[in-house]
N, C-alpha and C. Protein backbone atom coordinates (compact mmCIF):
# COMPACT_ATOMS: atom_id res chain seq x y z
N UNK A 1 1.80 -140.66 101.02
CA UNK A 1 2.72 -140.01 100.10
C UNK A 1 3.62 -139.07 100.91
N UNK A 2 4.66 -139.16 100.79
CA UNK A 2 5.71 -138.18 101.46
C UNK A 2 5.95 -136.48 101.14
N UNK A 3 5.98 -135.65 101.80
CA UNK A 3 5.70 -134.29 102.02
C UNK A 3 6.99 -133.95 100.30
N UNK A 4 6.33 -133.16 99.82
CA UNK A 4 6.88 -132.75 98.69
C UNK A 4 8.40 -131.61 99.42
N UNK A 5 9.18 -131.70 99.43
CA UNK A 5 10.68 -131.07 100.03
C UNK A 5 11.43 -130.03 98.67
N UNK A 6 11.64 -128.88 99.21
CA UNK A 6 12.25 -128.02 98.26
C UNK A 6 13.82 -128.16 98.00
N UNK A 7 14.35 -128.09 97.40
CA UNK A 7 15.92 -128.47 97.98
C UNK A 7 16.76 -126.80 96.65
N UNK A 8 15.97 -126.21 96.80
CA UNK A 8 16.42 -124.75 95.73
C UNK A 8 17.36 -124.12 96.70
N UNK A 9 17.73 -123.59 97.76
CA UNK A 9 18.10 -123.26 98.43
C UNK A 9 19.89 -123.45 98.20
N UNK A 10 19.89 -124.89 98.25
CA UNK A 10 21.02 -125.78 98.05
C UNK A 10 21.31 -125.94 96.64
N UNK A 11 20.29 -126.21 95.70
CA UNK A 11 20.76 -126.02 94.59
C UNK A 11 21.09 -124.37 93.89
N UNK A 12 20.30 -123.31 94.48
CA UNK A 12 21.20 -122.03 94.03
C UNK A 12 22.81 -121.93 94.90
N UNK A 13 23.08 -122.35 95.97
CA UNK A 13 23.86 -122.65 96.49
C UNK A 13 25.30 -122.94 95.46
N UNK A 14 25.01 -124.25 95.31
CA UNK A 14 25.66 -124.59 94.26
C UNK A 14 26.16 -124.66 93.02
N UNK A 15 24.91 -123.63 92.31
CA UNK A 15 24.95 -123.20 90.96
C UNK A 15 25.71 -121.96 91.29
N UNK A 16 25.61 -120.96 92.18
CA UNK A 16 25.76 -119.45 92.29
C UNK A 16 27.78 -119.48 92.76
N UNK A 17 28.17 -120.64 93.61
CA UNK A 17 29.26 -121.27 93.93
C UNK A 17 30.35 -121.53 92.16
N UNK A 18 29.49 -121.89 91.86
CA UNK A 18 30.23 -122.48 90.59
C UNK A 18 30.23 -121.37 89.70
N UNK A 19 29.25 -120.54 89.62
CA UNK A 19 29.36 -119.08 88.57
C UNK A 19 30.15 -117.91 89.20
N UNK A 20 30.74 -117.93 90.66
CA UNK A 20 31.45 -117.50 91.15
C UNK A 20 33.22 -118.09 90.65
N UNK A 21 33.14 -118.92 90.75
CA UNK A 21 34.02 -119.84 90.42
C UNK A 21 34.57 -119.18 89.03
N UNK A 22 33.53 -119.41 88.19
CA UNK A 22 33.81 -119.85 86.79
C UNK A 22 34.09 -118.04 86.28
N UNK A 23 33.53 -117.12 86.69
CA UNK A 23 33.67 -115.69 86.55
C UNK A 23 35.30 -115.30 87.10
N UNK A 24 35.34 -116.04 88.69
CA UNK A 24 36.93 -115.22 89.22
C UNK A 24 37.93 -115.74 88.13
N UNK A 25 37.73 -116.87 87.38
CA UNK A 25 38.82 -117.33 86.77
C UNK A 25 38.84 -116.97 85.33
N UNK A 26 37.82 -116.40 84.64
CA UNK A 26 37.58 -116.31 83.54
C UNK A 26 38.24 -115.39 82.77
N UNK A 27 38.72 -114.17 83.51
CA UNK A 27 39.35 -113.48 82.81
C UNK A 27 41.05 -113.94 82.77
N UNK A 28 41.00 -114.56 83.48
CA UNK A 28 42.87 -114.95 83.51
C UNK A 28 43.08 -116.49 82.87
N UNK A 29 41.75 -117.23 82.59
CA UNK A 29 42.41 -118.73 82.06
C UNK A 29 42.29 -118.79 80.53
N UNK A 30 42.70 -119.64 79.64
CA UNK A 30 42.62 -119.81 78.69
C UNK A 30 41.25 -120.53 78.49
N UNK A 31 40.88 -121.25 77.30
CA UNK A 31 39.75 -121.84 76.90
C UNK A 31 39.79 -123.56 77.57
N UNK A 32 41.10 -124.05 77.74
CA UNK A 32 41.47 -125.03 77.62
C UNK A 32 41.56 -125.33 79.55
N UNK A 33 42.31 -123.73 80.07
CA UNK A 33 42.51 -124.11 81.54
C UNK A 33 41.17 -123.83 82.28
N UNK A 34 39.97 -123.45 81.00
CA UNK A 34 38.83 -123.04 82.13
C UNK A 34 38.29 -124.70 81.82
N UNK A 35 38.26 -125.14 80.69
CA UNK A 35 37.39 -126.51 80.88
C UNK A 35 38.12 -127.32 81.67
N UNK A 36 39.23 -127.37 82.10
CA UNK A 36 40.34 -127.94 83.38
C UNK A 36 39.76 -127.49 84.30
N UNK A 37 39.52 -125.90 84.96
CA UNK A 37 39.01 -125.31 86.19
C UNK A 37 37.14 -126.32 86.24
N UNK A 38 36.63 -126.13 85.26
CA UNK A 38 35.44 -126.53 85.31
C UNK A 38 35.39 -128.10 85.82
N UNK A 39 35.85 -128.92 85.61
CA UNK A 39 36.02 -130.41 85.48
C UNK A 39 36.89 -130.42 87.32
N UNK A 40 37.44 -129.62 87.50
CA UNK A 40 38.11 -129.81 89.06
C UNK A 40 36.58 -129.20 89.94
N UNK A 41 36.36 -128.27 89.40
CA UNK A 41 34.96 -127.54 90.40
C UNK A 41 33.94 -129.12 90.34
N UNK A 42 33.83 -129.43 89.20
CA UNK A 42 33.01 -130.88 89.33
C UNK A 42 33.33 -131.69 90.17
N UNK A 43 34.57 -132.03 89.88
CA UNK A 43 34.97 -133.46 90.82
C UNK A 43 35.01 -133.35 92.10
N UNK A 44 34.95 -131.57 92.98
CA UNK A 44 35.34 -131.19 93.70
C UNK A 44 33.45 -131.52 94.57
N UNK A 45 32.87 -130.92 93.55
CA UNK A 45 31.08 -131.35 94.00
C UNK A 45 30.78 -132.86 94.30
N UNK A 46 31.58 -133.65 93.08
CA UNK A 46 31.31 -135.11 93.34
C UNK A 46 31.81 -136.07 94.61
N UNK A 47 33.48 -135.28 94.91
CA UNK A 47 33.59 -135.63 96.05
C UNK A 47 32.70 -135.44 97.15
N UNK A 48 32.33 -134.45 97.42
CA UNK A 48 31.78 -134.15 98.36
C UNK A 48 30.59 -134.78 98.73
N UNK A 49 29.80 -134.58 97.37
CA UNK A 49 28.85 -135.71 97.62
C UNK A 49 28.72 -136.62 97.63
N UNK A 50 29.52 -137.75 97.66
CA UNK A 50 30.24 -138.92 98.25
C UNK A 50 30.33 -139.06 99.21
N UNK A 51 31.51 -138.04 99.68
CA UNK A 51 31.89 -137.97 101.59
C UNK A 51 30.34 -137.86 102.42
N UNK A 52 29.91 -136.38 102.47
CA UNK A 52 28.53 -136.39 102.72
C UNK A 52 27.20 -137.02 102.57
N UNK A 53 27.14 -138.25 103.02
CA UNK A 53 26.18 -139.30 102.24
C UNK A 53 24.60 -138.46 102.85
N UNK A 54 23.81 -139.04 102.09
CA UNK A 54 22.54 -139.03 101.38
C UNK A 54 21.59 -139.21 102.58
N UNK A 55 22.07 -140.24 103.99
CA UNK A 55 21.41 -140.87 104.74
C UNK A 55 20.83 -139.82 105.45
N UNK A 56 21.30 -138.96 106.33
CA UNK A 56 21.06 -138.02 107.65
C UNK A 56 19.27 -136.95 106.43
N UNK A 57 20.00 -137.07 105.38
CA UNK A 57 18.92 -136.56 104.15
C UNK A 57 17.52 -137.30 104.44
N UNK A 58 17.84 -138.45 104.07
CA UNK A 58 16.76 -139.33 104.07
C UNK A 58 16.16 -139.17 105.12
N UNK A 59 16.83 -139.65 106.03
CA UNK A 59 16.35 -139.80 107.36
C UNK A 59 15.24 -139.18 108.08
N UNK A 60 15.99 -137.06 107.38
CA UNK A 60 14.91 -136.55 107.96
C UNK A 60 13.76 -136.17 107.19
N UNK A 61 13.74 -136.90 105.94
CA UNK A 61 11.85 -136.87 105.15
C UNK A 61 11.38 -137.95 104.97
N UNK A 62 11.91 -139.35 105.27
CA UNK A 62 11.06 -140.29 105.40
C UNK A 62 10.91 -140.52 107.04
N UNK A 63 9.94 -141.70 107.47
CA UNK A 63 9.86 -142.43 109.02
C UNK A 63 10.91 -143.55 109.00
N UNK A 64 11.40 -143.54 109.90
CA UNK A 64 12.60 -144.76 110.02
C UNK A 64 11.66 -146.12 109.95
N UNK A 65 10.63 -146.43 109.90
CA UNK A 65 10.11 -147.58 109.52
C UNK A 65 10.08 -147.96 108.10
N UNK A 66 9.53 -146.63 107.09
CA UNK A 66 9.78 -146.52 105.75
C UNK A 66 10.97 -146.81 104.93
N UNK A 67 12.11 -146.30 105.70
CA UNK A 67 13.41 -146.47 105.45
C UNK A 67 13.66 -148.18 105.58
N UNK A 68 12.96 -148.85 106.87
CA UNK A 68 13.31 -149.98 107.03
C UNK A 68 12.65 -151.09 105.71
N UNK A 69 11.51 -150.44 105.67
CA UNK A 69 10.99 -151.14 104.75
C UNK A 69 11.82 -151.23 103.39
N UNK A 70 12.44 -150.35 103.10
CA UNK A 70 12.84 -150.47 101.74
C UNK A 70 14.07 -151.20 101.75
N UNK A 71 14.58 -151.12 102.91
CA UNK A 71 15.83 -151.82 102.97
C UNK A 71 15.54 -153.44 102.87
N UNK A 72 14.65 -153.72 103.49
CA UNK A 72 14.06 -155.09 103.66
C UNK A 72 13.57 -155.48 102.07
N UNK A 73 13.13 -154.71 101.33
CA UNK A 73 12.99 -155.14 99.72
C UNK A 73 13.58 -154.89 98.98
N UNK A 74 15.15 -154.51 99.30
CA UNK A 74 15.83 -154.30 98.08
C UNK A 74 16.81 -155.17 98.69
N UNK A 75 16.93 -155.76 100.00
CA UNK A 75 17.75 -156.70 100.40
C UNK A 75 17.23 -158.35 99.87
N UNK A 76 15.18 -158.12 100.02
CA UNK A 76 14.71 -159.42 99.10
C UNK A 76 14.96 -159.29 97.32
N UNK A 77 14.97 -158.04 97.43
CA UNK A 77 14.88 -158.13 95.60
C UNK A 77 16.52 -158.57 95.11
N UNK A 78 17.68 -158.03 96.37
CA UNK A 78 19.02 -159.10 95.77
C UNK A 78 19.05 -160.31 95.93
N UNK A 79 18.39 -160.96 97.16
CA UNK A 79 18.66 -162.62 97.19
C UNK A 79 17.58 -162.84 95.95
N UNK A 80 16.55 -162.14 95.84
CA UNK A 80 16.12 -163.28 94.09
C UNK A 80 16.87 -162.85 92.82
N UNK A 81 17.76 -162.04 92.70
CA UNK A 81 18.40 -161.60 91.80
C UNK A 81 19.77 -162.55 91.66
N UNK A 82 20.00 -162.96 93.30
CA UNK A 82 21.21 -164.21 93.26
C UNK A 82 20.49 -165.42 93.28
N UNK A 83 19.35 -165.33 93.02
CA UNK A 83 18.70 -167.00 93.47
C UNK A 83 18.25 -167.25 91.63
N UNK A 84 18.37 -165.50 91.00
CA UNK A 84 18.14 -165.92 89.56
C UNK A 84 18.95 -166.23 88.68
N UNK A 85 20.09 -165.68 89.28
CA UNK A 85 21.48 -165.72 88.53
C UNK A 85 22.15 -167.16 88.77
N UNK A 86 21.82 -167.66 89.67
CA UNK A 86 22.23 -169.35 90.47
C UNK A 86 21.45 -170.28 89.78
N UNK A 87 20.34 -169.78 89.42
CA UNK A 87 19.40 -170.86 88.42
C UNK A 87 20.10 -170.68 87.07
N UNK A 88 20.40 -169.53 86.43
CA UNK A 88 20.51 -169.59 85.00
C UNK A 88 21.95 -170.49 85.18
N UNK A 89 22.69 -170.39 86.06
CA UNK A 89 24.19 -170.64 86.21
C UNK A 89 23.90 -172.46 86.17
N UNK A 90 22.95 -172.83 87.17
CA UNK A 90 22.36 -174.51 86.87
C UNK A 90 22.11 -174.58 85.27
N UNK A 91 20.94 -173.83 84.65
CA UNK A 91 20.03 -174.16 83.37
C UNK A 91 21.58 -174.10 82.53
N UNK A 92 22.94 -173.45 82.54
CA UNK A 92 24.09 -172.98 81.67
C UNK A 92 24.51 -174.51 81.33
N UNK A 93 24.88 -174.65 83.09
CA UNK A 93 24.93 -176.32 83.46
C UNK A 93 24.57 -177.69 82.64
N UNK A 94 23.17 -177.50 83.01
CA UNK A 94 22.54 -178.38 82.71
C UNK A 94 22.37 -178.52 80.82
N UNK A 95 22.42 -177.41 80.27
CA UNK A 95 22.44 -177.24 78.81
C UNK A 95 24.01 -177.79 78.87
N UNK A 96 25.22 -178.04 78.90
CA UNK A 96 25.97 -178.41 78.97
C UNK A 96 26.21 -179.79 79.04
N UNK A 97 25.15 -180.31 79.90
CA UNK A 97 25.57 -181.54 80.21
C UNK A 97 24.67 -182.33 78.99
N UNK A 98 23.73 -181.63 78.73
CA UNK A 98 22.70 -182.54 77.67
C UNK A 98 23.73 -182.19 76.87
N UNK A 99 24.16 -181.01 75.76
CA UNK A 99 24.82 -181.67 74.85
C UNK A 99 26.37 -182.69 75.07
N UNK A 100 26.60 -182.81 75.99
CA UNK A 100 27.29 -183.93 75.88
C UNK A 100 27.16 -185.11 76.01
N UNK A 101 25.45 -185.34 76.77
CA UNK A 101 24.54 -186.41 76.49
C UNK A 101 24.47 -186.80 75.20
N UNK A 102 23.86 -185.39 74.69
CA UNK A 102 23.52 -186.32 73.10
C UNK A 102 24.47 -186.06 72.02
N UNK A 103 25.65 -185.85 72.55
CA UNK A 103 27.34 -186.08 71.37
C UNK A 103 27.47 -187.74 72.29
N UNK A 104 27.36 -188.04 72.83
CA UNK A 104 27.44 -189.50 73.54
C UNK A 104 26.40 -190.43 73.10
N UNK A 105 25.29 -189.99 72.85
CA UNK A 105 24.04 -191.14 72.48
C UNK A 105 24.27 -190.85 71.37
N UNK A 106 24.85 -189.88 69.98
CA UNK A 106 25.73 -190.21 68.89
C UNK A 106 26.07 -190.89 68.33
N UNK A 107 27.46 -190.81 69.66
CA UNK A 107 28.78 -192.11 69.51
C UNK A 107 27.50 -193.51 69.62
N UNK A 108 26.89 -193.54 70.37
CA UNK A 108 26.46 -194.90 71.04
C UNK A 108 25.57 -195.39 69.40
N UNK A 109 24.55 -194.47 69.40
CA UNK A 109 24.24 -195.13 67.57
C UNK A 109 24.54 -195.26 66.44
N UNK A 110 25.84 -194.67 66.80
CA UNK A 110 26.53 -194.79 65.32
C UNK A 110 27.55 -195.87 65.35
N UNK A 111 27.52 -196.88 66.87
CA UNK A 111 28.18 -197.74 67.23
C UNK A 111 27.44 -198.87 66.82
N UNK A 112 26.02 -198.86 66.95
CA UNK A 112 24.94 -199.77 67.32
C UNK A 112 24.77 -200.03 65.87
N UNK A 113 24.95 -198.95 65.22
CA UNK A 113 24.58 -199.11 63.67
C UNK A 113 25.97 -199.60 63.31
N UNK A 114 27.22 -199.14 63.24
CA UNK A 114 27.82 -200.82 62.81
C UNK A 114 28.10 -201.63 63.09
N UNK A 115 27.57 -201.67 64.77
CA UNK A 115 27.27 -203.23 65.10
C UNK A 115 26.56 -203.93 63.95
N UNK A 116 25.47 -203.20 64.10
CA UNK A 116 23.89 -204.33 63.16
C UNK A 116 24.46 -204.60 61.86
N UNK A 117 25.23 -203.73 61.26
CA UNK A 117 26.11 -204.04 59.46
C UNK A 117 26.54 -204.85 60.13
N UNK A 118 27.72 -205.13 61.10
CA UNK A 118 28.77 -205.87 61.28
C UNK A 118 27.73 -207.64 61.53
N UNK A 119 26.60 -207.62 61.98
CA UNK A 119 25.45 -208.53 62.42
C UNK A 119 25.09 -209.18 60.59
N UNK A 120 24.66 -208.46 60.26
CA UNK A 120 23.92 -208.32 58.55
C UNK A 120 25.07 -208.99 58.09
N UNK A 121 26.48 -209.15 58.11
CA UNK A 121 27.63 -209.40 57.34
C UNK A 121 27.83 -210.97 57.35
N UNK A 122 27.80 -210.99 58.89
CA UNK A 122 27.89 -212.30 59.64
C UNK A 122 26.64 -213.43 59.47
N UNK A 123 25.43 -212.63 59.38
CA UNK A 123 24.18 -213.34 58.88
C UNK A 123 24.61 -213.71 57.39
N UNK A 124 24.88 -213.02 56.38
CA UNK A 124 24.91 -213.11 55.30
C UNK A 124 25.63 -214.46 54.90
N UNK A 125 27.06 -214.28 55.73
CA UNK A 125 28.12 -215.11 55.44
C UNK A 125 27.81 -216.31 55.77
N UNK A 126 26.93 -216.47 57.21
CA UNK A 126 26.44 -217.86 57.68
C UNK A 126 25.47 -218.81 56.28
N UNK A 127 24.75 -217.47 55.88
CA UNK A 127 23.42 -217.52 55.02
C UNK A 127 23.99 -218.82 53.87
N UNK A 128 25.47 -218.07 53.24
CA UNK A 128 25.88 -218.60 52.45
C UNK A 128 26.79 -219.82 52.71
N UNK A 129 27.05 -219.89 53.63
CA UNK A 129 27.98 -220.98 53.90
C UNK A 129 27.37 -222.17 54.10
N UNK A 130 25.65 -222.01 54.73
CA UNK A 130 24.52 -223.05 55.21
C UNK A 130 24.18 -223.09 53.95
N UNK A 131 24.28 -222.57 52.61
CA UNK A 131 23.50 -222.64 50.93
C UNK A 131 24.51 -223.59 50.34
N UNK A 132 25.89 -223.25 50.75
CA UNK A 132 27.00 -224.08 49.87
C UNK A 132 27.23 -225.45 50.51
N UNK A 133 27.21 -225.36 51.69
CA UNK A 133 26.99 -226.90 52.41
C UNK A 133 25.73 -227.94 52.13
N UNK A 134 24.44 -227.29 51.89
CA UNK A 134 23.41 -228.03 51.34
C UNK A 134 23.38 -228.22 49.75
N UNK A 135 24.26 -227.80 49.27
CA UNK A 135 24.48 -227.99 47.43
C UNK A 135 25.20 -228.97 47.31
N UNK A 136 26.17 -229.34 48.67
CA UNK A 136 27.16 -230.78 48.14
C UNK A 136 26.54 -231.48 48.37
């Protein structure tokens, strides 16, 4: 289990930064230019923590083997996440192709069936034509 890490230091840092902030301006902004001041002090944190990435962090509370490890299973957990998404993208496929299989084996029995009337018609007609020829 990895050493439990305090990070208060940095977070009064940042809280005490921003109530500094939010006090120098408070008596001179309106209601409207402090939730403006507030929302720039944000974006101003978010940048930063962007620019300043997370890694050199990591680095120094996990073992660089630990680090490796996780990289190695979240690099396997995306190829089965593309190897799952590539199957459903086949099964999308393949559901696709059956129903146009069976709108085709449809057409094909509803062909077959008036074939066999068109068969039944021709039997019939023979039926009668072999009845009227044996009556003369």
């Amino acid at each position: 289990m990895p050493p439990e890490i305090k990070l208060e230091a940095y977070q009064d840092d940042v809280f005490s930064d921003f109530g500094k902030a939010q006090s120098d301006t408070s008596d001179r902004l309106s209601d409207g230019d402090r939730v403006e001041e507030c929302m720039d002090i944000n974006n101003e944190f978010d940048e930063d923590s962007d620019q300043n990435s997370n890694e050199p962090l990591i680095q120094s509370l996990y073992p660089k083997w630990l680090i490796q490890v996780e990289k190695k299973r979240a690099e396997a957990e995306l190829i089965r996440a593309k190897a799952e998404e590539h199957r459903a993208s086949v099964a999308a496929k393949s559901a696709e192709a059956m129903l146009l299989q069976s709108e085709a084996l449809k057409h094909i029995s509803e062909a077959a069936m008036t074939q066999a009337e068109a068969i039944t018609r021709i039997a019939i007609a023979l039926e009668k034509r072999n009845s009227d020829n044996m009556s003369i």
